[in-house]
Protein backbone atom coordinates (compact mmCIF):
# COMPACT_ATOMS: atom_id res chain seq x y z
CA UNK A 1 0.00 0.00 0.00
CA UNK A 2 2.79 2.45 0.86
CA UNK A 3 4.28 2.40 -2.93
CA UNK A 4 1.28 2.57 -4.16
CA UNK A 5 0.49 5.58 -2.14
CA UNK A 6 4.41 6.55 -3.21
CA UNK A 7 3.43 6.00 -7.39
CA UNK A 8 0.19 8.43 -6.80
CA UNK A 9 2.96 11.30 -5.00
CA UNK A 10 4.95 10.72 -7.92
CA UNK A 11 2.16 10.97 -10.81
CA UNK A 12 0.47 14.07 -9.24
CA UNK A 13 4.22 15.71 -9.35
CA UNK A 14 5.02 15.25 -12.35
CA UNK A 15 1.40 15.84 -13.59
CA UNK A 16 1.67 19.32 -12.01
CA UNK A 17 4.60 20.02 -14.44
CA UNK A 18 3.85 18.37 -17.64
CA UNK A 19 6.24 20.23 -20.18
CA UNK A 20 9.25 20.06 -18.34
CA UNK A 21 8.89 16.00 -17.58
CA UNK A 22 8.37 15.51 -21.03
CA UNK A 23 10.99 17.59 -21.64
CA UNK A 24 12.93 15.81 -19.75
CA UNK A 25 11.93 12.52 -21.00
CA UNK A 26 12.74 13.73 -24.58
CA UNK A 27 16.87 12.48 -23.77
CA UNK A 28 15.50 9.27 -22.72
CA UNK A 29 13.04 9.30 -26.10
CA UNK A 30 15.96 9.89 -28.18
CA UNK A 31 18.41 8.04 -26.91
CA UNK A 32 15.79 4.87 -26.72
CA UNK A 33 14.77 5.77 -30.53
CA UNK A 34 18.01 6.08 -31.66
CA UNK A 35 19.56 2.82 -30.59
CA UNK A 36 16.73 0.45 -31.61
CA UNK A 37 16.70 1.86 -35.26
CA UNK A 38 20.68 1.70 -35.41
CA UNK A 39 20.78 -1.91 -34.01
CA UNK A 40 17.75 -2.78 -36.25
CA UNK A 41 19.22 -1.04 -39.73
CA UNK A 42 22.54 -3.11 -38.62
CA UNK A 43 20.84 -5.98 -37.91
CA UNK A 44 18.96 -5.66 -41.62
CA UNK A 45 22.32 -4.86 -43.47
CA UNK A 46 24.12 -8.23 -41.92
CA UNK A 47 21.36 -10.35 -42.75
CA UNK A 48 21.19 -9.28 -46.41
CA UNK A 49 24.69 -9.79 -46.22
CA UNK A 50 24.39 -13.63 -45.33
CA UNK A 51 21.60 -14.01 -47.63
CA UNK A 52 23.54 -12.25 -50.67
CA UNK A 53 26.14 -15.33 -50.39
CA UNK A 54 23.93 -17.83 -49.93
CA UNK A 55 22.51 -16.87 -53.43
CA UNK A 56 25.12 -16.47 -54.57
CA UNK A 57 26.70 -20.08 -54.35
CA UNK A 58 28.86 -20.77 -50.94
CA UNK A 59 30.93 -22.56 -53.23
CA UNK A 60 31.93 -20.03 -55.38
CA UNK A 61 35.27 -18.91 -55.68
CA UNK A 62 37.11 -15.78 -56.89
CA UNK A 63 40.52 -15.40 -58.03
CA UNK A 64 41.44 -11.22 -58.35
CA UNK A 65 45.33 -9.87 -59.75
CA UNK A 66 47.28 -8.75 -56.58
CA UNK A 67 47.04 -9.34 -53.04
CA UNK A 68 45.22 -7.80 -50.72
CA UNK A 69 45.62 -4.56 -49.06
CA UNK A 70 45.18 -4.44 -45.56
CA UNK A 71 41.96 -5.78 -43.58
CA UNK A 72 42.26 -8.70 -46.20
CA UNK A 73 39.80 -6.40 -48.73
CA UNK A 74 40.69 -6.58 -52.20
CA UNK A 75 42.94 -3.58 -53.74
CA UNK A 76 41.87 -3.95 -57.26
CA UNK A 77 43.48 -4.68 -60.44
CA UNK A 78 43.68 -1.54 -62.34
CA UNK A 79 47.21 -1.32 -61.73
CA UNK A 80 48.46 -4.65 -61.28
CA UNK A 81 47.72 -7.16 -63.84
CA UNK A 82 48.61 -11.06 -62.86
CA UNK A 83 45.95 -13.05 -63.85
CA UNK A 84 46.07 -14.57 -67.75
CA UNK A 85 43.62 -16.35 -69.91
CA UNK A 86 46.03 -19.49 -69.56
CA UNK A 87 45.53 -19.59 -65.66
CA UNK A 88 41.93 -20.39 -66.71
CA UNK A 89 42.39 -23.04 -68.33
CA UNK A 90 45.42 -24.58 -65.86
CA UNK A 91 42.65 -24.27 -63.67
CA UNK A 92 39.76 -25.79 -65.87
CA UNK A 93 42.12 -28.64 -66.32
CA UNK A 94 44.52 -29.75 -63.73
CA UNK A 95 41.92 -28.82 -60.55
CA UNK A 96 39.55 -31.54 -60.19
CA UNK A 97 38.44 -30.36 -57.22
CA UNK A 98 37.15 -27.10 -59.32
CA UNK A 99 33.95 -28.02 -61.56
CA UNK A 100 32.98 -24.84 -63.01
CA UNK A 101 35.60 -22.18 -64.21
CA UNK A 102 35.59 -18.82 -66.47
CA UNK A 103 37.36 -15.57 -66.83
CA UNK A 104 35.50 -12.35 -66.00
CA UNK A 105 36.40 -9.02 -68.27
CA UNK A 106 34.48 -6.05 -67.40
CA UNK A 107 34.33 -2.92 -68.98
CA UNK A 108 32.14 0.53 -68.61
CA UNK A 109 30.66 1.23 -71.87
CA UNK A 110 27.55 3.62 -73.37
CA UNK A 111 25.17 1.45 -75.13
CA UNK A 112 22.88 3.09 -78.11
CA UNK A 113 19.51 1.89 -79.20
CA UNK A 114 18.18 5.05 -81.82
CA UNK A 115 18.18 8.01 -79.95
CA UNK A 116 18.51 6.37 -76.54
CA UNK A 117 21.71 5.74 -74.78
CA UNK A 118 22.94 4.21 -70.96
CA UNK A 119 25.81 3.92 -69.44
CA UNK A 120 26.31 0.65 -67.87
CA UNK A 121 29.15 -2.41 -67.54
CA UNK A 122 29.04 -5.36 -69.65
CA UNK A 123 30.92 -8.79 -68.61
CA UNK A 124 33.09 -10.65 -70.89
CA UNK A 125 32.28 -14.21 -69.17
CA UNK A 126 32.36 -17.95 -70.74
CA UNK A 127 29.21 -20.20 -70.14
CA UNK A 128 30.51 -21.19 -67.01
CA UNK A 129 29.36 -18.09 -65.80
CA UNK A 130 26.03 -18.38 -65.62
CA UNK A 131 26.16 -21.59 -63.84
CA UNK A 132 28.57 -20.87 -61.38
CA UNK A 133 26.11 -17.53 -60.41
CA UNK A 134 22.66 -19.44 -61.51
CA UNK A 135 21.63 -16.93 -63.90
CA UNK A 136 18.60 -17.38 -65.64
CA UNK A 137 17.03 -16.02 -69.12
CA UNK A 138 13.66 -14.80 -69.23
CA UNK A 139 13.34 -14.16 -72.38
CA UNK A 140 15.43 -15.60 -75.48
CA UNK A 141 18.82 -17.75 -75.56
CA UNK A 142 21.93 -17.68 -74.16
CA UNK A 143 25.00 -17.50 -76.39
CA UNK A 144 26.52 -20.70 -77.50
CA UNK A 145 29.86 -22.63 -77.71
CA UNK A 146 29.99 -21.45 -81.39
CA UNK A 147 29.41 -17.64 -80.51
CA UNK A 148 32.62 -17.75 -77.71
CA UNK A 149 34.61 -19.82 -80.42
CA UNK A 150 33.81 -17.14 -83.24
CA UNK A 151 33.75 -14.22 -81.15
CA UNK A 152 30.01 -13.45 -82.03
CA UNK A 153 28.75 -10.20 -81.21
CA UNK A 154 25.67 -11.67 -79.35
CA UNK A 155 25.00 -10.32 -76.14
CA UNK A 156 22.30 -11.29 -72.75
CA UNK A 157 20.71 -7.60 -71.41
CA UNK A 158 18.98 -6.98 -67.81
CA UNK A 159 15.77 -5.40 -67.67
CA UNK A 160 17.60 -1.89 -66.61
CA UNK A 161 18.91 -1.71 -70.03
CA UNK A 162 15.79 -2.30 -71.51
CA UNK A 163 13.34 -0.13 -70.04
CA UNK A 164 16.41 2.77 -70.80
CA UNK A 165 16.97 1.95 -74.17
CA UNK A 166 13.59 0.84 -75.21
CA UNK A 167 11.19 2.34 -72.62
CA UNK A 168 9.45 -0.11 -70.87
CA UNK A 169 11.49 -3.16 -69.14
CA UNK A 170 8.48 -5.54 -70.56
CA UNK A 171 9.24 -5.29 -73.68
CA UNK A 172 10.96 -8.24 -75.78
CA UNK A 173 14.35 -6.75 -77.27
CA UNK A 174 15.38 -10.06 -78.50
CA UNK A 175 17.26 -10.02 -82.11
CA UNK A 176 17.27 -6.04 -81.77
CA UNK A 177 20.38 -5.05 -82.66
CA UNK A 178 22.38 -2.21 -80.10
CA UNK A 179 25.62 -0.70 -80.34
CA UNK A 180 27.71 -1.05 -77.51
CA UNK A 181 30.53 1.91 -77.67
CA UNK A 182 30.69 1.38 -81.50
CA UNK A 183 30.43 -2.11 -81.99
CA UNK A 184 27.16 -3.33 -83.12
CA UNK A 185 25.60 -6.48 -81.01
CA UNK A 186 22.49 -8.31 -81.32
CA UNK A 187 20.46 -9.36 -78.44
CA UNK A 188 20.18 -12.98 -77.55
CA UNK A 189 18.64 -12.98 -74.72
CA UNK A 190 16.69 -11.30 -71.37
CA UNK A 191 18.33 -12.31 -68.22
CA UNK A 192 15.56 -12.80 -65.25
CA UNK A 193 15.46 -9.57 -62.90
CA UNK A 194 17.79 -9.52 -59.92
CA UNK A 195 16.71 -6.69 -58.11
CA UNK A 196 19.20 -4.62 -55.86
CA UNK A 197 22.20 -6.38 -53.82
CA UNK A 198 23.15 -5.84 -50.69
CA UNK A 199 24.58 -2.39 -51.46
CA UNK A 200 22.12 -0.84 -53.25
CA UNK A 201 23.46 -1.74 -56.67
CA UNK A 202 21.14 -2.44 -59.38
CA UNK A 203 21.92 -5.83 -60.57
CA UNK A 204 19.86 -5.94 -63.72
CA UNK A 205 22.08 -3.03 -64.91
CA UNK A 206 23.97 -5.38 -66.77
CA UNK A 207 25.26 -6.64 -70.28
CA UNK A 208 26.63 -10.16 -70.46
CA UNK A 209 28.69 -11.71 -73.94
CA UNK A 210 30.74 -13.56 -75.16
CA UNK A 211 34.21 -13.59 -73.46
CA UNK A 212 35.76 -13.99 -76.87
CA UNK A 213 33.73 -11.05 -78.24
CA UNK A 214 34.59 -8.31 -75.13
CA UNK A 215 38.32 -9.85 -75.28
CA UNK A 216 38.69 -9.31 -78.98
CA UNK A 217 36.82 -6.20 -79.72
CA UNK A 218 36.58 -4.10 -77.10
CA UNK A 219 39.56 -4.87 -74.32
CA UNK A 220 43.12 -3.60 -75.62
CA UNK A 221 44.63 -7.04 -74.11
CA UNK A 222 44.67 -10.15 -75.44
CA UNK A 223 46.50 -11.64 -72.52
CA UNK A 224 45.10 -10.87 -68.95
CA UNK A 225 41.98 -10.79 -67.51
CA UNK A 226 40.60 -9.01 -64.79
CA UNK A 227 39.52 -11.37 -62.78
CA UNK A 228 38.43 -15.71 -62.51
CA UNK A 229 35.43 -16.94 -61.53
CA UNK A 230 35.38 -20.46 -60.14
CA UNK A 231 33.08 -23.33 -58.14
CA UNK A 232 34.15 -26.43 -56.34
CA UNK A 233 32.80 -29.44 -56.61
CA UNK A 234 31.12 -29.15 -53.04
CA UNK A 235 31.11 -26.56 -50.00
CA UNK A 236 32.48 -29.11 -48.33
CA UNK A 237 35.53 -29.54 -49.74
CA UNK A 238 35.65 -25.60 -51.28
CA UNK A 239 38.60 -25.31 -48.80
CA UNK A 240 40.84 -27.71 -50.46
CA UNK A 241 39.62 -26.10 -53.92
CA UNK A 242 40.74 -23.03 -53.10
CA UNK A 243 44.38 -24.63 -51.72
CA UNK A 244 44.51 -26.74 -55.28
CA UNK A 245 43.71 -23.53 -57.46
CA UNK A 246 46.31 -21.59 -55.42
CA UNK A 247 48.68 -24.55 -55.89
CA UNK A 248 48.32 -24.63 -59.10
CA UNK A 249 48.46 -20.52 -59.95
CA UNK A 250 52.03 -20.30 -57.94
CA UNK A 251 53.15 -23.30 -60.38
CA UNK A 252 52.17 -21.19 -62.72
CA UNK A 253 53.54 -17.78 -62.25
CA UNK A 254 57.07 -19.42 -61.24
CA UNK A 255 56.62 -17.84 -57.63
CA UNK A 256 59.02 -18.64 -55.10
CA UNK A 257 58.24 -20.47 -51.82
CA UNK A 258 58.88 -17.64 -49.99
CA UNK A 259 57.04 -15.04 -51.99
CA UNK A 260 53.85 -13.87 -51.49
CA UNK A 261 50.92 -14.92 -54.18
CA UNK A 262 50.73 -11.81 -56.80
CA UNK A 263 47.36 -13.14 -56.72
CA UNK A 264 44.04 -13.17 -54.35
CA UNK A 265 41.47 -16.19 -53.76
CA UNK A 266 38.16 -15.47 -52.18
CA UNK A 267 35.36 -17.30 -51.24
CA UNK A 268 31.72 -16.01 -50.91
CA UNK A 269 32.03 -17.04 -47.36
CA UNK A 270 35.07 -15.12 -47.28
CA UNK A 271 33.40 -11.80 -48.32
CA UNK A 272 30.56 -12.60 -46.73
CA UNK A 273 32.89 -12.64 -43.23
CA UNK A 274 34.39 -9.27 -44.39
CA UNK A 275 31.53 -7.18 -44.71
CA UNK A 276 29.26 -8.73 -42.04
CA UNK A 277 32.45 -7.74 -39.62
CA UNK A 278 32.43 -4.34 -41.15
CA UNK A 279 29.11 -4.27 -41.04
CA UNK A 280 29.06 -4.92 -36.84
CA UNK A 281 31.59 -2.70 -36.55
CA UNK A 282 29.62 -0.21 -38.09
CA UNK A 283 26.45 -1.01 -36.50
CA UNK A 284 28.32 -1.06 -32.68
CA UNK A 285 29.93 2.48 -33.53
CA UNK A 286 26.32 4.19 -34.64
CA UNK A 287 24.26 2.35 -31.69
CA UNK A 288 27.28 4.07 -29.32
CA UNK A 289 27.46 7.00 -30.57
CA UNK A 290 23.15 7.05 -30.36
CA UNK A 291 23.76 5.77 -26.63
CA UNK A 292 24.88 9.02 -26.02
CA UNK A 293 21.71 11.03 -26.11
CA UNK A 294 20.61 8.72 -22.96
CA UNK A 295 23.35 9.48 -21.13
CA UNK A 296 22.33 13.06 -21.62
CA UNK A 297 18.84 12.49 -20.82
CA UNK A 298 20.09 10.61 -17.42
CA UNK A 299 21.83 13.80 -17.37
CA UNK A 300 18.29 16.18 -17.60
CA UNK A 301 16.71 13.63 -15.05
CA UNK A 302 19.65 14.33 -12.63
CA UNK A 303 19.16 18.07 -13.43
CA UNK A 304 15.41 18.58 -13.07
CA UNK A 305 15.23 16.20 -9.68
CA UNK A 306 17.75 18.60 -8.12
CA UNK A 307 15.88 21.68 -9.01
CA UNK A 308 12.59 18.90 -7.47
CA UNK A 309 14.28 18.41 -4.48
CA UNK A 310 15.38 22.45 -3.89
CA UNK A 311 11.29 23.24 -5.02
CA UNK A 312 10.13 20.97 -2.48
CA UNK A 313 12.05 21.32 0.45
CA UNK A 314 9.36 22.40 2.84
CA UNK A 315 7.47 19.42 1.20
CA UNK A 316 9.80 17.01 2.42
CA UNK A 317 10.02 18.22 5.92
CA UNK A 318 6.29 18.33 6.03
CA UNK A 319 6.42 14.86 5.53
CA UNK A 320 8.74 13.96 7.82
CA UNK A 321 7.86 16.25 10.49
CA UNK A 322 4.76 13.52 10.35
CA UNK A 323 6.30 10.73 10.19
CA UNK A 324 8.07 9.69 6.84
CA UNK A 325 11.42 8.12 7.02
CA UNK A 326 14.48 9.03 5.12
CA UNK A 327 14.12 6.13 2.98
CA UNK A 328 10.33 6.97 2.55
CA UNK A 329 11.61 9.94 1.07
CA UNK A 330 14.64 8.31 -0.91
CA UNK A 331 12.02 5.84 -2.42
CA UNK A 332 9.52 8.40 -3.29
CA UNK A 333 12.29 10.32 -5.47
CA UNK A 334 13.67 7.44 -7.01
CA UNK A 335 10.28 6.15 -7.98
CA UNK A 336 9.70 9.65 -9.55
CA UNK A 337 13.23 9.65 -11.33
CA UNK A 338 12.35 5.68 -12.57
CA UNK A 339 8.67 6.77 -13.81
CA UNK A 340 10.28 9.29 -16.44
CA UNK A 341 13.21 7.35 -17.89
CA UNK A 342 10.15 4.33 -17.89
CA UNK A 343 7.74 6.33 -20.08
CA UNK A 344 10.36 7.59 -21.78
CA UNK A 345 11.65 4.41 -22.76
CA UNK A 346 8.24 3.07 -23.94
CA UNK A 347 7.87 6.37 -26.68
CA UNK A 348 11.43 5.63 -27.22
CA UNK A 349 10.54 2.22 -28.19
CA UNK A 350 7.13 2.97 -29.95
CA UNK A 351 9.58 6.04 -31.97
CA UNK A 352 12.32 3.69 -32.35
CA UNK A 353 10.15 0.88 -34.64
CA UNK A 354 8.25 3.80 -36.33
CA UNK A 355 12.04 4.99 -37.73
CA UNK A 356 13.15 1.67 -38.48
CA UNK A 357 9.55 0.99 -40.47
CA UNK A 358 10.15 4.52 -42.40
CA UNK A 359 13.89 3.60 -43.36
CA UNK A 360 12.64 0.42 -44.41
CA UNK A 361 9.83 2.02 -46.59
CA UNK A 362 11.21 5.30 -47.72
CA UNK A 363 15.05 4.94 -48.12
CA UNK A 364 14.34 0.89 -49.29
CA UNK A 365 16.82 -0.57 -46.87
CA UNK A 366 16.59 -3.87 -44.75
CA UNK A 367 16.00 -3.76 -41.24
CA UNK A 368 14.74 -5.79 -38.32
CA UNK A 369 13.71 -5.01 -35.09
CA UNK A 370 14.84 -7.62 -32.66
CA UNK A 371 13.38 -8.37 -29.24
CA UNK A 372 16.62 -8.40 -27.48
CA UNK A 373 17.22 -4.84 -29.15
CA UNK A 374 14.30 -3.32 -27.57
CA UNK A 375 14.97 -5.31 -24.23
CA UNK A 376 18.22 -4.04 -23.84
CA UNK A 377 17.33 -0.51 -24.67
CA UNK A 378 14.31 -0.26 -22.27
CA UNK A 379 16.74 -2.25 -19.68
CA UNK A 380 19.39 0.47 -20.06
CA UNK A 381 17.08 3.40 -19.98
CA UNK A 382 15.47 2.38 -16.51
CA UNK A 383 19.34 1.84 -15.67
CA UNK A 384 19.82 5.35 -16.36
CA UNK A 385 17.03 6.84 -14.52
CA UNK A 386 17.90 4.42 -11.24
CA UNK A 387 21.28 5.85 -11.61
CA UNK A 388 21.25 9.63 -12.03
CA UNK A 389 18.30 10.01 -9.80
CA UNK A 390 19.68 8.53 -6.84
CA UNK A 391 21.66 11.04 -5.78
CA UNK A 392 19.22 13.67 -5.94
CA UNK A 393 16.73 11.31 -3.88
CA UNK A 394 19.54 10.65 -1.73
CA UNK A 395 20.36 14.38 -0.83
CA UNK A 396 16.08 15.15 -0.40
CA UNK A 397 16.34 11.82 2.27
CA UNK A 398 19.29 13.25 3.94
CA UNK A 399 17.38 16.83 4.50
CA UNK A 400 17.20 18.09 8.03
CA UNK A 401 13.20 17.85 8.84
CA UNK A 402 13.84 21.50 11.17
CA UNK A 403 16.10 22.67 8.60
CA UNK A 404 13.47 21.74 5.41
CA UNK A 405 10.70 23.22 7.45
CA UNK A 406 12.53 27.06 7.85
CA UNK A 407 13.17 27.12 4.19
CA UNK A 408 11.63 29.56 1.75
């Protein structure tokens, strides 16, 4: 009965001053808010990660020109070029733990249908290619052995090139003929829509051909390639794949056993690892740095139950000049201090899901809202109003009852 007689004190106190306890639950609000939609738009990102590579194959492996810089992310190959058509095919043949193999040439090019144009990347790739990634064609064929043997200026098209060079995505552009750069290229084929990855890239934005054709006609080397594409036989032995293919490259480029490979290997899994810890790392940084705002609102709850205490002085001896205890007193603060950083955690929650719902909506990013986010947010906001208003319940319970009573 006596803390329920305690929670009515405390409502009709901070009923009498409305704007300034919200005001000072608006830290808590924040701060609440702000960590469940960082720790929910984190949560989103490493998920899409982890699904990303599983679509992608977990068996698939990469071999890039160079090593990697440091953090074990990839440096590029625009200025170091190791990798030649004739590790392919070492690869293709003398790996037998490696089922699928082909080289990967990309270029940025303007493609021109009439008076339309878009600037987009097309992939010099073998057949392989599509298996290893399980593409799919919607619409059409794919090229043949005959078109990579002749160099056939055939080409497969995602539905972002379409609906920019003819207008609507719907539309069946098969046998049209476009002109990528200069070179003229008929269509083969629609590849099935992809959607966005992980990063926001469109993936239908995209011209596949013949590696022969992209090789020939539009790279100025006939030699290297910018990059492998590979799959192992099974994920369960992609590990020894990946020790075979790097076995087998060294042979290859006459390295030395105590030289580092002028050449990377990568497994989806691999990436997948690298940007899922980037990703926490990122998500951990943002959720602290949001943290903040409810160490500021413990801060306002410290502030405005001092200024309590001092307004309600002759209160407090009142009360104890008929009978409350100290810890009467102490509890009646605390509870006060606790009820704000409480409702303010609820809004904060309430606010925090409505953010995460908008982000997910309006700036089309993945995120989820997990229980243990909101537990641990509405766990540390009743933290922080346990711990900054103790001290000013403390001082009010330590308040001469004589002394409280002469004050004006």
């Amino acid at each position: 009965m006596r803390i329920l007689n305690l929670l009515k004190v405390a409502y009709r106190s901070l009923n009498r001053n409305k704007l300034r306890s919200f005001l000072t639950m608006l830290g808590i609000i924040i701060g609440v808010a702000s960590v469940i939609a960082m720790l929910a738009i984190g949560e989103g990102s490493n998920r899409n990660i982890k699904a990303s590579v599983a679509s992608l194959g977990t068996n698939s492996i990469m071999i890039f020109p160079g090593t990697t810089s440091q953090g074990g992310v990839h440096g590029g190959a625009s200025s170091n070029q190791t990798i030649k058509l004739e590790d392919v095919e070492a690869i293709a043949s003398r790996c037998d733990l490696v089922n699928h193999v082909s080289p990967v040439d990309q270029k940025r090019v303007q493609v021109i249908y009439g008076s339309q144009n878009w600037g987009t990347t097309v992939l010099g790739v073998k057949n392989d290619y599509m298996i290893i990634r399980s593409l799919t064609i919607a619409k059409g064929t794919g090229f043949t052995a005959s078109d990579e043997r002749s160099a056939a200026k055939v080409c497969l098209v995602g539905v972002t090139i379409i609906a920019n060079l003819f207008g609507d995505e719907n539309i069946d552009p098969t046998g049209q003929i476009i002109r990528i750069n200069s070179i003229p290229v008929r269509i083969a084929g629609v590849l099935t829509k992809m959607g966005q990855n992980t990063f926001g890239q469109d993936q239908d934005d995209i011209i596949i051909a013949p590696f022969s054709m992209v090789q020939k006609r539009m790279a100025p080397s006939l030699i290297y390639v910018n990059s492998i594409l590979a799959s192992g036989v099974s994920e369960a032995q992609i590990n020894d794949a990946v020790d075979e293919i790097t076995s087998v490259l060294r042979e290859k480029h006459k390295i030395a056993p105590s030289d580092d490979n002028d050449f990377t290997v990568r497994t989806q899994s691999d990436i997948g690892a690298i940007f899922g810890t980037i990703s926490k790392v990122m998500t951990i940084l943002l959720a602290s740095i949001a943290s903040i705002s409810l160490l500021v609102g413990g801060i306002g709850i410290m502030n405005i139950m001092l200024v309590s205490v001092t307004e309600r002085t002759r209160e407090i001896g009142i009360r104890m000049a008929i009978g409350a205890k100290g810890r009467d007193v102490l509890i009646q603060f605390m509870i006060e201090s606790i009820v704000i950083s409480f409702v303010g955690g609820l809004i904060g929650i309430a606010l925090g899901i409505a953010v995460s719902e908008a982000v997910a909506k309006f700036g089309n990013w993945p995120v989820v809202v997990t229980l243990s986010s909101i537990l641990m947010s509405f766990v540390f906001s009743a933290a922080v109003g346990v711990f900054f208003g103790w001290y000013p319940a403390r001082k009010a319970a330590a308040l001469n009852p004589i002394d409280a009573l002469r004050y004006e």
